[in-house]
PDB file of N, CA and C in Angstrom:
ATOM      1  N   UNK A   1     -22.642 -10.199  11.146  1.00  0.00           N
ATOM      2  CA  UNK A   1     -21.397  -9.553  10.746  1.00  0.00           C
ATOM      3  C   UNK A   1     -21.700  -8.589   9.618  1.00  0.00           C
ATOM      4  N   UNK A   2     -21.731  -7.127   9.691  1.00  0.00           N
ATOM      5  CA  UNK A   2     -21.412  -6.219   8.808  1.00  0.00           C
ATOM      6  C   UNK A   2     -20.434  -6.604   7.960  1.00  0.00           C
ATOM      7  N   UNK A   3     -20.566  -6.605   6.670  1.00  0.00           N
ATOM      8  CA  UNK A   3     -19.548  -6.076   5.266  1.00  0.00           C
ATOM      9  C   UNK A   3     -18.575  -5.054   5.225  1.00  0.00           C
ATOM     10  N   UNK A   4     -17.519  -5.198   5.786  1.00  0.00           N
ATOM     11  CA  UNK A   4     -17.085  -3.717   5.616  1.00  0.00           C
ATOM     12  C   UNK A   4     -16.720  -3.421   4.633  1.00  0.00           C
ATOM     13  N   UNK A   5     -16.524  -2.384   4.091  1.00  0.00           N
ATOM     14  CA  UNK A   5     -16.826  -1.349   2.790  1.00  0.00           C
ATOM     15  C   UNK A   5     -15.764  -0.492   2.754  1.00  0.00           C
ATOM     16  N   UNK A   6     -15.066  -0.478   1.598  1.00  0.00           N
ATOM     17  CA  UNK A   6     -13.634  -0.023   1.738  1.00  0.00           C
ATOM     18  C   UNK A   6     -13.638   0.809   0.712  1.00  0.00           C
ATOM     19  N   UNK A   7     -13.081   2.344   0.670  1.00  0.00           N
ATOM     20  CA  UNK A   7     -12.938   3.286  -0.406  1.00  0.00           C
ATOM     21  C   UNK A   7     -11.397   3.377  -0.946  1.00  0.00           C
ATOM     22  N   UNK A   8     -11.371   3.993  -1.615  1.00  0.00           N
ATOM     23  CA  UNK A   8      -9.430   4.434  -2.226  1.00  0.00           C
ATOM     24  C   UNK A   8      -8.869   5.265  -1.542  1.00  0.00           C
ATOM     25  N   UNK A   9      -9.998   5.990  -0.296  1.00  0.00           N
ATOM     26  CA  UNK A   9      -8.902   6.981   0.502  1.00  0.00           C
ATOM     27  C   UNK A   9      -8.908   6.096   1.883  1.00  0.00           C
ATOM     28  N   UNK A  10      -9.452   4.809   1.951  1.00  0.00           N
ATOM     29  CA  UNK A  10      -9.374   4.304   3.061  1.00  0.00           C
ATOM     30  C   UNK A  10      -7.661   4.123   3.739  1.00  0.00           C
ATOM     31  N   UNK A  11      -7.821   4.242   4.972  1.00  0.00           N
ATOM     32  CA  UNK A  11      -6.551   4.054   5.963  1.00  0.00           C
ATOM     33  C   UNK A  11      -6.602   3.000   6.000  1.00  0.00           C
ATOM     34  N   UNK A  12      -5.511   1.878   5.290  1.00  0.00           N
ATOM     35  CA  UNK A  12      -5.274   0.494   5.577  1.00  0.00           C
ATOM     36  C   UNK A  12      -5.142  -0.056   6.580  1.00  0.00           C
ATOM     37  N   UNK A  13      -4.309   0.677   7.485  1.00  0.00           N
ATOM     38  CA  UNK A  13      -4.160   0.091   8.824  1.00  0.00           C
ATOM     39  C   UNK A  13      -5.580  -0.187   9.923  1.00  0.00           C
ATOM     40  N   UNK A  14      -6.456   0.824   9.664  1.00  0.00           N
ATOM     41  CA  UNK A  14      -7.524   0.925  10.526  1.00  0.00           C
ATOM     42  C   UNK A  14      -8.167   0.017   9.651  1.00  0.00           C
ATOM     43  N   UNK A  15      -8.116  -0.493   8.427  1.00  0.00           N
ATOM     44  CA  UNK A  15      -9.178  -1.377   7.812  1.00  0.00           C
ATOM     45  C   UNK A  15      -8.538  -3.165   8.330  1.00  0.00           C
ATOM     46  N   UNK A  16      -7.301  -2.892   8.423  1.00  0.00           N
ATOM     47  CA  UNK A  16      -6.693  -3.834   8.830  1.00  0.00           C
ATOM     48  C   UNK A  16      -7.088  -4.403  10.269  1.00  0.00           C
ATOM     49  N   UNK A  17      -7.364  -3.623  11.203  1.00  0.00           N
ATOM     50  CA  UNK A  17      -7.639  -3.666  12.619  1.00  0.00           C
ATOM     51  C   UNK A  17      -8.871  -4.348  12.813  1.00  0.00           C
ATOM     52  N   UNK A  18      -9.564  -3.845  11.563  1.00  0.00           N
ATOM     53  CA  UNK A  18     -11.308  -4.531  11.413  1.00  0.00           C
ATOM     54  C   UNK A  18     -11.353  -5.232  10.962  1.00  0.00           C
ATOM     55  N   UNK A  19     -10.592  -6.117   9.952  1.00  0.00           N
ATOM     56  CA  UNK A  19     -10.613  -7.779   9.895  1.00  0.00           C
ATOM     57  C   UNK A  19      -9.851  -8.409  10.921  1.00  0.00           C
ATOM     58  N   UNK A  20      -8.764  -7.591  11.380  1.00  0.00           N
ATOM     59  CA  UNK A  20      -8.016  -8.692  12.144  1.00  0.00           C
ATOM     60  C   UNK A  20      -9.480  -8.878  13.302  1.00  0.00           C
ATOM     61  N   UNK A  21      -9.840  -7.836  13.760  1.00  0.00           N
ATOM     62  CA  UNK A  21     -11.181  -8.164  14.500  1.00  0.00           C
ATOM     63  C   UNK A  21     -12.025  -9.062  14.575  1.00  0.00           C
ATOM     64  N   UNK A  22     -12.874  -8.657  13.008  1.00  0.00           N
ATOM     65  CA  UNK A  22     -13.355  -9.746  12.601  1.00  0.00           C
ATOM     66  C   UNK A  22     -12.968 -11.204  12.501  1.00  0.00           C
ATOM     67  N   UNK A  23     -12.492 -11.402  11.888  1.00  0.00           N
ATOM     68  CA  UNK A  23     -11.738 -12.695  12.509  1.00  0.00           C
ATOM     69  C   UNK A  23     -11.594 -13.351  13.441  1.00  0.00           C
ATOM     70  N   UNK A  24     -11.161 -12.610  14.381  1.00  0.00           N
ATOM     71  CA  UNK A  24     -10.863 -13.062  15.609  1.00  0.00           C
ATOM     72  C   UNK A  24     -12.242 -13.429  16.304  1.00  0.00           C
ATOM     73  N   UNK A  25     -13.686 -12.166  15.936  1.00  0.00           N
ATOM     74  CA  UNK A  25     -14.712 -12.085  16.996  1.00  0.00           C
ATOM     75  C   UNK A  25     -15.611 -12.840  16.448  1.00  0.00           C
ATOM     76  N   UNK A  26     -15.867 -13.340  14.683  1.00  0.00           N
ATOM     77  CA  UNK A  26     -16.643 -14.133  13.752  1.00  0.00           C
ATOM     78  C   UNK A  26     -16.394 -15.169  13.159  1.00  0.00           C
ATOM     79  N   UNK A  27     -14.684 -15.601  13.071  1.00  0.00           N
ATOM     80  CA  UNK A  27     -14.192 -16.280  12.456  1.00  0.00           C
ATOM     81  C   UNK A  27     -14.050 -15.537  11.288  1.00  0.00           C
ATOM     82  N   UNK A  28     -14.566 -14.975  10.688  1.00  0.00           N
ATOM     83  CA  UNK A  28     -14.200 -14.312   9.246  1.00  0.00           C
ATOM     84  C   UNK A  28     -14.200 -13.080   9.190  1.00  0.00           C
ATOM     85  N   UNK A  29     -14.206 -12.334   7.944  1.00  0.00           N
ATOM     86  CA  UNK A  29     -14.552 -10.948   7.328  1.00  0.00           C
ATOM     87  C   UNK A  29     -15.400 -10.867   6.401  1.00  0.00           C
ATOM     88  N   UNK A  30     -15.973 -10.078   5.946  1.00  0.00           N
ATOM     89  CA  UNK A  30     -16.218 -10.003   4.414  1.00  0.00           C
ATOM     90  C   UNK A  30     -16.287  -8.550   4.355  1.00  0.00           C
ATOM     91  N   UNK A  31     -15.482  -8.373   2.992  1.00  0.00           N
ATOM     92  CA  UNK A  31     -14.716  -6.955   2.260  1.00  0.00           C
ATOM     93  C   UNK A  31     -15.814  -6.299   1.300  1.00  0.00           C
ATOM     94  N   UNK A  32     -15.718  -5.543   0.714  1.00  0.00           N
ATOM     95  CA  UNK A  32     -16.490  -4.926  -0.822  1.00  0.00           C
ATOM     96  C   UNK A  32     -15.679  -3.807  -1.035  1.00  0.00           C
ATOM     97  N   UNK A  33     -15.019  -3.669  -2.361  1.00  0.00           N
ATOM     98  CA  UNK A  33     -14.503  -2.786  -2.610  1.00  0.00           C
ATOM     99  C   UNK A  33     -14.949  -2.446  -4.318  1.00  0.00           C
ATOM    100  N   UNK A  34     -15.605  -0.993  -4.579  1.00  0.00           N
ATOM    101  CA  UNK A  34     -15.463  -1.087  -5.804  1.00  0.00           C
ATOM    102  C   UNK A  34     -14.175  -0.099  -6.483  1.00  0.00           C
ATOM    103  N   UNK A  35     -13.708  -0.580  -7.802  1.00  0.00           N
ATOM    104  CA  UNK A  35     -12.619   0.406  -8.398  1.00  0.00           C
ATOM    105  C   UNK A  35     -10.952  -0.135  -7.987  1.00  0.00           C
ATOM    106  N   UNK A  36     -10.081   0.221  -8.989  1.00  0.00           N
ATOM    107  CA  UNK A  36      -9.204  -0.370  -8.915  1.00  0.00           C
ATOM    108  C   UNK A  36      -8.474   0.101  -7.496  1.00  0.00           C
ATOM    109  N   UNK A  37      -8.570   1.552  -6.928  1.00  0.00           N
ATOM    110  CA  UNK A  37      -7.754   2.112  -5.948  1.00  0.00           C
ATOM    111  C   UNK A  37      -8.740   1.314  -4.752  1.00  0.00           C
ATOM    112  N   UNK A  38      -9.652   1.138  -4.549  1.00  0.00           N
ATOM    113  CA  UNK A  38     -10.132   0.080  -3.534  1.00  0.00           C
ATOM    114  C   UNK A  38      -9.937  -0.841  -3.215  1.00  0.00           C
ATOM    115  N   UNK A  39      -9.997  -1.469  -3.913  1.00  0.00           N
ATOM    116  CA  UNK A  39      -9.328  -3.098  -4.064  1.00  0.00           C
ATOM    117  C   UNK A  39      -8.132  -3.286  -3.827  1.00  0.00           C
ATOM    118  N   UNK A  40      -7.004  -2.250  -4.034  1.00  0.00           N
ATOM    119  CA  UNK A  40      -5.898  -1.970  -3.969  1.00  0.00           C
ATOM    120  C   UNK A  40      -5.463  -2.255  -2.505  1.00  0.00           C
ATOM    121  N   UNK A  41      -6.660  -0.507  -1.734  1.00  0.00           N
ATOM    122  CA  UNK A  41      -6.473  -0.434  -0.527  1.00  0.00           C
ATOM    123  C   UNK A  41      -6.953  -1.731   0.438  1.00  0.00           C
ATOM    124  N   UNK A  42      -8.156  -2.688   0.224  1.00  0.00           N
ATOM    125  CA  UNK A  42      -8.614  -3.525   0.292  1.00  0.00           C
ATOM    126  C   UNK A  42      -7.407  -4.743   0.731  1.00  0.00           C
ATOM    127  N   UNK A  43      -6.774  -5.354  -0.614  1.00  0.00           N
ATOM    128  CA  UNK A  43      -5.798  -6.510  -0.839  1.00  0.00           C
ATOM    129  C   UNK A  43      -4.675  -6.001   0.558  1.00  0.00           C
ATOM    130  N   UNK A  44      -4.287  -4.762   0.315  1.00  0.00           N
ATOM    131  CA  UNK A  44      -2.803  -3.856   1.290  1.00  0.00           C
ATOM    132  C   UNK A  44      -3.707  -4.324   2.826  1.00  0.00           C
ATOM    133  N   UNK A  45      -4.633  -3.822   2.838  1.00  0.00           N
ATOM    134  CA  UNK A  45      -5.399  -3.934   4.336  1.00  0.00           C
ATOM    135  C   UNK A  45      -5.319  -5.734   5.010  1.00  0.00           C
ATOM    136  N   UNK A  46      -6.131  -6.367   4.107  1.00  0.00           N
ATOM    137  CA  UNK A  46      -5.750  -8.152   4.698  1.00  0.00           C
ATOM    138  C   UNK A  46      -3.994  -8.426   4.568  1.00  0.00           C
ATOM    139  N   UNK A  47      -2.802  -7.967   3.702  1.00  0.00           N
ATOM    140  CA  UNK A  47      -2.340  -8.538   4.157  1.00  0.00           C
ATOM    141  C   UNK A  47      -1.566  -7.575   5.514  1.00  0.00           C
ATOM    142  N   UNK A  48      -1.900  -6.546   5.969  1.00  0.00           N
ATOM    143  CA  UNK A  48      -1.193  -6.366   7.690  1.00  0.00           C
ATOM    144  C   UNK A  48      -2.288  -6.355   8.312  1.00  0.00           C
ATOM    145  N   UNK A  49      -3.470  -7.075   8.178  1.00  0.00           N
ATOM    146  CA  UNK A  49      -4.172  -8.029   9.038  1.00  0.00           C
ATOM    147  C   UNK A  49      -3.591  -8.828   9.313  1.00  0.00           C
ATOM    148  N   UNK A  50      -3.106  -9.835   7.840  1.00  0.00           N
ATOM    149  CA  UNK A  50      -2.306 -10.999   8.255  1.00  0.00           C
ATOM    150  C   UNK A  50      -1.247 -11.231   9.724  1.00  0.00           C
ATOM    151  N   UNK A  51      -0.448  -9.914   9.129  1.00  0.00           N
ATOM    152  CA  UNK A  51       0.575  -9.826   9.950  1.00  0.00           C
ATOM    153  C   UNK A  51       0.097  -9.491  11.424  1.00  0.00           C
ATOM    154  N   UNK A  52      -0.781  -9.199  11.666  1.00  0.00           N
ATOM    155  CA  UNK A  52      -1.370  -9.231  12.912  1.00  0.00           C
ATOM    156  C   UNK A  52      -2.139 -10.207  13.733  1.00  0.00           C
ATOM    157  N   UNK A  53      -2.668 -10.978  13.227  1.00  0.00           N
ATOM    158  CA  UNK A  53      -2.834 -12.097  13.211  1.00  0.00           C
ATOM    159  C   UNK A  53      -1.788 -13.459  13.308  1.00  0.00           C
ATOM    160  N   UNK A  54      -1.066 -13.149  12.438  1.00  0.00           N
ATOM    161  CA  UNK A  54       0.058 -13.775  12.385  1.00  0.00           C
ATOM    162  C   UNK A  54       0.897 -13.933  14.124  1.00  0.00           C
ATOM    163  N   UNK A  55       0.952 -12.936  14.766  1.00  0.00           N
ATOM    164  CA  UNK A  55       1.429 -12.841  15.865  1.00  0.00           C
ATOM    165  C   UNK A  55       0.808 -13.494  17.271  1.00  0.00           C
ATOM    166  N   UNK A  56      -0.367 -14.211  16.480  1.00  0.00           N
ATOM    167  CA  UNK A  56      -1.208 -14.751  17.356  1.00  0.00           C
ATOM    168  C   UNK A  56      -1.518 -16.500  16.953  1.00  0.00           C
ATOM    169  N   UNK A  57      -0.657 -16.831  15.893  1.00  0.00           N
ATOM    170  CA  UNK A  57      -0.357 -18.030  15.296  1.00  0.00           C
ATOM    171  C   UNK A  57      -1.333 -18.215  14.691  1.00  0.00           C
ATOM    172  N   UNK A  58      -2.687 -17.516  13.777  1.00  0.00           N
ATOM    173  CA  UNK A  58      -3.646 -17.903  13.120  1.00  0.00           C
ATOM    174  C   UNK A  58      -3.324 -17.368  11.372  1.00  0.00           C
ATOM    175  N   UNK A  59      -3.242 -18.051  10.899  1.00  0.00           N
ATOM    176  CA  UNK A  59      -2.880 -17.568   9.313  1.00  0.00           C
ATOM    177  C   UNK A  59      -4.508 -17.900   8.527  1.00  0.00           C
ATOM    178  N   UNK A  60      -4.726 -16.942   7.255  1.00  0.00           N
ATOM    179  CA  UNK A  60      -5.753 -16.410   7.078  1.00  0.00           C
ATOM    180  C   UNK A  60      -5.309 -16.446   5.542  1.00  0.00           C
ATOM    181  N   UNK A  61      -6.515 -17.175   5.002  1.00  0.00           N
ATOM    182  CA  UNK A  61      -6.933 -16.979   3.346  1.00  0.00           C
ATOM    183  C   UNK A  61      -7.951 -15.608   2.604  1.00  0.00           C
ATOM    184  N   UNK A  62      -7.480 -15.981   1.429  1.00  0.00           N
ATOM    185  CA  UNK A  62      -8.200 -14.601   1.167  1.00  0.00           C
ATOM    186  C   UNK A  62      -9.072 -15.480  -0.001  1.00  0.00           C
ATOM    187  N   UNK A  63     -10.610 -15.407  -0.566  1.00  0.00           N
ATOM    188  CA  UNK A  63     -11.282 -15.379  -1.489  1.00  0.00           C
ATOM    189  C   UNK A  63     -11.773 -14.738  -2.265  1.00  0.00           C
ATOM    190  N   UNK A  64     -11.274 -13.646  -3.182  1.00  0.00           N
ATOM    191  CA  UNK A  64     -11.984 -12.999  -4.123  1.00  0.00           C
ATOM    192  C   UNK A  64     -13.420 -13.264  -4.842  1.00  0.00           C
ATOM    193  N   UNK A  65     -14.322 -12.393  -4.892  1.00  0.00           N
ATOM    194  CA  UNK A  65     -15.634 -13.015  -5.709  1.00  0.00           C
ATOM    195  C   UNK A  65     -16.144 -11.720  -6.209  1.00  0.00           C
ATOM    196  N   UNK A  66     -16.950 -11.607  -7.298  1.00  0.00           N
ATOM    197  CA  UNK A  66     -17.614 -10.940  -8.060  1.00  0.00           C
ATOM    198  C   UNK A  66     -18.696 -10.941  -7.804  1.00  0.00           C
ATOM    199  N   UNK A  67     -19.904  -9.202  -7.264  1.00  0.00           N
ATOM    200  CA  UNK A  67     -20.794  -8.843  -6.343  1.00  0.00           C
ATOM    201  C   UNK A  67     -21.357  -7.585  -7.055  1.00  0.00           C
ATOM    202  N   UNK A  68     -22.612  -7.685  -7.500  1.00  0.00           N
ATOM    203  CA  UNK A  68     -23.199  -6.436  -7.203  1.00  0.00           C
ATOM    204  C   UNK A  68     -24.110  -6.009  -6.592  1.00  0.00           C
ATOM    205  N   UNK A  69     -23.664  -4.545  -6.409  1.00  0.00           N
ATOM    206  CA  UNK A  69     -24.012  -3.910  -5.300  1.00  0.00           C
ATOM    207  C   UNK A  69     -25.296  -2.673  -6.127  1.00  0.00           C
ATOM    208  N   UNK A  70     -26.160  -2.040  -5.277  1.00  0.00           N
ATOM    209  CA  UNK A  70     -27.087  -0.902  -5.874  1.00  0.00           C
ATOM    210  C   UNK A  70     -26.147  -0.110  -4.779  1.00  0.00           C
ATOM    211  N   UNK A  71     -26.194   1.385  -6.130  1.00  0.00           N
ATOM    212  CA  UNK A  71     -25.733   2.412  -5.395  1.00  0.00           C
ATOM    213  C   UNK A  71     -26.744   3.640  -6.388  1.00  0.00           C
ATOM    214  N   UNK A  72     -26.923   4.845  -4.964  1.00  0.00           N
ATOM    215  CA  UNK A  72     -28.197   5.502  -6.047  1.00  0.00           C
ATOM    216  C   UNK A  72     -29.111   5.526  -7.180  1.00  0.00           C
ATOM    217  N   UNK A  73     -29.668   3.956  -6.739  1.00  0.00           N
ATOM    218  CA  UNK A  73     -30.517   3.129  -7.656  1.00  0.00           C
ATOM    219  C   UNK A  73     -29.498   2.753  -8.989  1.00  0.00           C
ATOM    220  N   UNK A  74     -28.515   2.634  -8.689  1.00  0.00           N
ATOM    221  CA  UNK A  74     -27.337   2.248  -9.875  1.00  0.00           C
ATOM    222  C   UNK A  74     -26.553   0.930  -9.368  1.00  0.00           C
ATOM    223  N   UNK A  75     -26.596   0.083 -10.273  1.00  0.00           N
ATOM    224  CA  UNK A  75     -26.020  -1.135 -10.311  1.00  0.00           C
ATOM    225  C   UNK A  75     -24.886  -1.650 -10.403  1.00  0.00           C
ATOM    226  N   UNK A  76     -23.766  -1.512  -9.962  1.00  0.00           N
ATOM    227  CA  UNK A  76     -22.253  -1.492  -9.848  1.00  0.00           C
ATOM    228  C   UNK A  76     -21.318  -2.971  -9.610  1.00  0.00           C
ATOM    229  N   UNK A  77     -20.496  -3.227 -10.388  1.00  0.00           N
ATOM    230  CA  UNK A  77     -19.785  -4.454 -10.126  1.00  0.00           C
ATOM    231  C   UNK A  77     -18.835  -3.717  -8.961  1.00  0.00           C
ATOM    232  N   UNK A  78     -18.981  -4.735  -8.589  1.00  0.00           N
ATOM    233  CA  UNK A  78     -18.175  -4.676  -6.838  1.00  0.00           C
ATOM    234  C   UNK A  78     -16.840  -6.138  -6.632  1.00  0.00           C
ATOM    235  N   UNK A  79     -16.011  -6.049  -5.989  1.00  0.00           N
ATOM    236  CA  UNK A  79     -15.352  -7.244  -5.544  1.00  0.00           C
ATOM    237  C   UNK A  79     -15.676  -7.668  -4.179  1.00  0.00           C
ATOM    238  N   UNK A  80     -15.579  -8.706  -4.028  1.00  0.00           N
ATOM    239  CA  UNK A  80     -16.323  -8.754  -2.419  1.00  0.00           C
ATOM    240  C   UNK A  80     -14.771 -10.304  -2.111  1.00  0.00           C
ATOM    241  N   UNK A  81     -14.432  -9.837  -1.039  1.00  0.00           N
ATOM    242  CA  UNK A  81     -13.170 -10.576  -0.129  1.00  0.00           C
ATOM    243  C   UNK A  81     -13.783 -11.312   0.596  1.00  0.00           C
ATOM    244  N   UNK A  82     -13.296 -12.470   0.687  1.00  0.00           N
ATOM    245  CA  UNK A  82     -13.774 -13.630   2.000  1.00  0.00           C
ATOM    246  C   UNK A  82     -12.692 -13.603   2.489  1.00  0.00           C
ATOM    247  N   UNK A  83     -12.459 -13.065   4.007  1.00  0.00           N
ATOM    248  CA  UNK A  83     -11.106 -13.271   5.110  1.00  0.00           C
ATOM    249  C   UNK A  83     -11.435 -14.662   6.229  1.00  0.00           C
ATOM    250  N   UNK A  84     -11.073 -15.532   5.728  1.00  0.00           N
ATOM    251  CA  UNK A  84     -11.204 -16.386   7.120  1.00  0.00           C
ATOM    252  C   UNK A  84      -9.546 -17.123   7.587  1.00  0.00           C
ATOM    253  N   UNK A  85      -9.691 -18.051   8.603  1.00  0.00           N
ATOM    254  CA  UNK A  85      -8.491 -18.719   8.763  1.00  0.00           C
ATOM    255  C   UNK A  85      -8.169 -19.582   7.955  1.00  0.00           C
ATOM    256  N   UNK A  86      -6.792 -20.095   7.698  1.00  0.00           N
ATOM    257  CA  UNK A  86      -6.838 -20.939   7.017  1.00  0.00           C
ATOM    258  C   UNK A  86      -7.012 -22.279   8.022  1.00  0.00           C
ATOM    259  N   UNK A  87      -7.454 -23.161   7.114  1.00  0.00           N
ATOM    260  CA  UNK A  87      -7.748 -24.786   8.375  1.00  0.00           C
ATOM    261  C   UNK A  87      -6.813 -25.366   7.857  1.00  0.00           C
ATOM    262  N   UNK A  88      -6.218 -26.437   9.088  1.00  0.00           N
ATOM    263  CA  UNK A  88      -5.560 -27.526   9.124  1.00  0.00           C
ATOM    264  C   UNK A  88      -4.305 -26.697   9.094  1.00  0.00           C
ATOM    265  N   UNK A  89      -3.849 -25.390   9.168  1.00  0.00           N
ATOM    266  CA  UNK A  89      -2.586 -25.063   9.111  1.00  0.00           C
ATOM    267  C   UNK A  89      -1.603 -24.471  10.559  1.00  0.00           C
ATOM    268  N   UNK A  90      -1.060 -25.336  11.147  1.00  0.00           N
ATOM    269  CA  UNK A  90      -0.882 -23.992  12.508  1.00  0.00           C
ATOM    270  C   UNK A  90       0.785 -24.158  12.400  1.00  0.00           C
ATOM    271  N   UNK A  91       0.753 -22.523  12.476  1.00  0.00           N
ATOM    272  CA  UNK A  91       1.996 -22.077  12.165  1.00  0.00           C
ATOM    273  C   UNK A  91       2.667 -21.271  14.007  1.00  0.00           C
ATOM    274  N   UNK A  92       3.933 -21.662  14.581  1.00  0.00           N
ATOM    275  CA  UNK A  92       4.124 -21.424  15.601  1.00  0.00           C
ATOM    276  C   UNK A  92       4.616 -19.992  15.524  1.00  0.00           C
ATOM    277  N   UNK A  93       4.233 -18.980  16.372  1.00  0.00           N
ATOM    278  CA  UNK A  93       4.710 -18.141  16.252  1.00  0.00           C
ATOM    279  C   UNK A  93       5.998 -17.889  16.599  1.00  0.00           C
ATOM    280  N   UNK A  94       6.744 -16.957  15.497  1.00  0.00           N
ATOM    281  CA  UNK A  94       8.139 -17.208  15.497  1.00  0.00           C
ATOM    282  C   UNK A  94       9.132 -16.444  16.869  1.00  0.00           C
ATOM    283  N   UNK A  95      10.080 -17.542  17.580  1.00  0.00           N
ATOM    284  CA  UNK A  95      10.824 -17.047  18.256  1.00  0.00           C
ATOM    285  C   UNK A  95      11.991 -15.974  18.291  1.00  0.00           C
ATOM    286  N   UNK A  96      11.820 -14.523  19.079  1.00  0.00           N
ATOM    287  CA  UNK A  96      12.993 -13.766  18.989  1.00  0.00           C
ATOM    288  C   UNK A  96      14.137 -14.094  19.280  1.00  0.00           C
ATOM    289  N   UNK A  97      15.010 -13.807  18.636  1.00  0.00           N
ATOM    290  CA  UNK A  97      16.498 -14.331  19.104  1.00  0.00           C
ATOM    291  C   UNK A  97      16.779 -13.742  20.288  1.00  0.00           C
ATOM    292  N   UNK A  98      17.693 -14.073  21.185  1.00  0.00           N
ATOM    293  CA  UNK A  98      18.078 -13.506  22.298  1.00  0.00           C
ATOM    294  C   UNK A  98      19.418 -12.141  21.635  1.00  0.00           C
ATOM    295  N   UNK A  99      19.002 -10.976  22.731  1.00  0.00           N
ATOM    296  CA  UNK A  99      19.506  -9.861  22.597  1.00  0.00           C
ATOM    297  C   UNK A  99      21.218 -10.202  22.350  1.00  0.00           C
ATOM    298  N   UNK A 100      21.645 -11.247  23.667  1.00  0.00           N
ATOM    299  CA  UNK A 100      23.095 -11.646  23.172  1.00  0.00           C
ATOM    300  C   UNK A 100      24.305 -12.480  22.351  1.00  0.00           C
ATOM    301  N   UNK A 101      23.110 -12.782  21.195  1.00  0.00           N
ATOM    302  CA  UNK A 101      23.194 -14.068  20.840  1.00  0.00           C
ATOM    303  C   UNK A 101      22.976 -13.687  19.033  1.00  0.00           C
ATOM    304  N   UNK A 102      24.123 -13.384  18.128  1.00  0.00           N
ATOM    305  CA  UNK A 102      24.177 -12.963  16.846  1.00  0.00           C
ATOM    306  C   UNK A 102      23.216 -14.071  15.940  1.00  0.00           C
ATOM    307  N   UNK A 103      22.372 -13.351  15.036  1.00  0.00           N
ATOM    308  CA  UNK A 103      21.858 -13.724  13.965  1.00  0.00           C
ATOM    309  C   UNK A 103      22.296 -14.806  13.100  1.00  0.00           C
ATOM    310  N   UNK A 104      22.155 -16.013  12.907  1.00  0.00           N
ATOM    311  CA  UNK A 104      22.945 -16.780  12.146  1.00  0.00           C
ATOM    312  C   UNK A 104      21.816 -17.222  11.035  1.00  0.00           C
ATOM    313  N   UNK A 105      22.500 -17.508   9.831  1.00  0.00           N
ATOM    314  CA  UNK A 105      21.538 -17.637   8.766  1.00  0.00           C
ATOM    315  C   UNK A 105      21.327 -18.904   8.647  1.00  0.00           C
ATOM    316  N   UNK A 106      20.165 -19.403   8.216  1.00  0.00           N
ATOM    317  CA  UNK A 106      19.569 -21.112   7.552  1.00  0.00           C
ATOM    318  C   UNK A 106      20.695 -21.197   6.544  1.00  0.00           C
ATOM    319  N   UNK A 107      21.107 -22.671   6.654  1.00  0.00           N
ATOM    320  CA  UNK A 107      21.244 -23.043   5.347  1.00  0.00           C
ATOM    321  C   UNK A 107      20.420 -23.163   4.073  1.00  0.00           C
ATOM    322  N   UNK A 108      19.812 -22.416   2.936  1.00  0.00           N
ATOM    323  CA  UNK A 108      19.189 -22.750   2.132  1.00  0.00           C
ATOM    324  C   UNK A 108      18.448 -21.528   2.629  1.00  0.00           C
ATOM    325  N   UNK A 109      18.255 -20.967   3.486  1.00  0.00           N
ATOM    326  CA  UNK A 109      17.518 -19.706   3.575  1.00  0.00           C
ATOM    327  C   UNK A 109      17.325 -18.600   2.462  1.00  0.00           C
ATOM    328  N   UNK A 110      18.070 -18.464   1.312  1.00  0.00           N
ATOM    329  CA  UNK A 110      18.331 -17.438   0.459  1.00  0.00           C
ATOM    330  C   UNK A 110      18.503 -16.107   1.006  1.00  0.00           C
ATOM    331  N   UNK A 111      18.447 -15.891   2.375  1.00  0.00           N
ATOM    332  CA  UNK A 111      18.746 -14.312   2.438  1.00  0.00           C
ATOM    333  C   UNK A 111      20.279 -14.135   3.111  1.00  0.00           C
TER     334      UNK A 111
END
């Protein structure tokens, strides 16, 4: 499994597509992002992985860790993401309401 490597102009969605991938094809991911706008784009990217994933009833942890990386013989603190599933948790994927059939709220739902 490649590291994928995430910049501040990265497209979340397409970074998103490559963990939900990963995941699916390795069981995991692993991220590296250096700089605050990376990490940014990085964190935004796993969670509409999640949500993609999510649609497939597998819910997914995230691990932050501290990594360095050489870049033009230069030594750089990096963040590095662990994406895997979460265990022991299975969540059913949620049922659409029927088209003729009005929205009714939970009790205790808050919304």
């Amino acid at each position: 499994m490649q590291t994928l490597r995430v910049a501040s102009s990265s497209n979340t969605t397409s970074v998103a597509g490559a963990i939900a991938w990963s995941v699916r094809d390795n069981g995991y991911a692993e991220i590296e992002a250096i700089g605050a706008g990376a990490v940014n784009q990085a964190t935004k990217a796993v969670a509409v992985a999640r949500g993609y994933l999510a649609l497939e009833g597998v819910d997914i942890v995230l691990v932050p860790a501290f990594t360095t990386v050489t870049i033009a013989d230069e030594e750089r603190t990096a963040i590095k993401f662990l994406v895997e599933p979460r265990q022991g948790v299975v969540r059913p994927v949620p049922q659409q309401p029927a088209a003729d059939k009005p929205l009714e709220m939970e009790a205790g739902s808050g919304v």
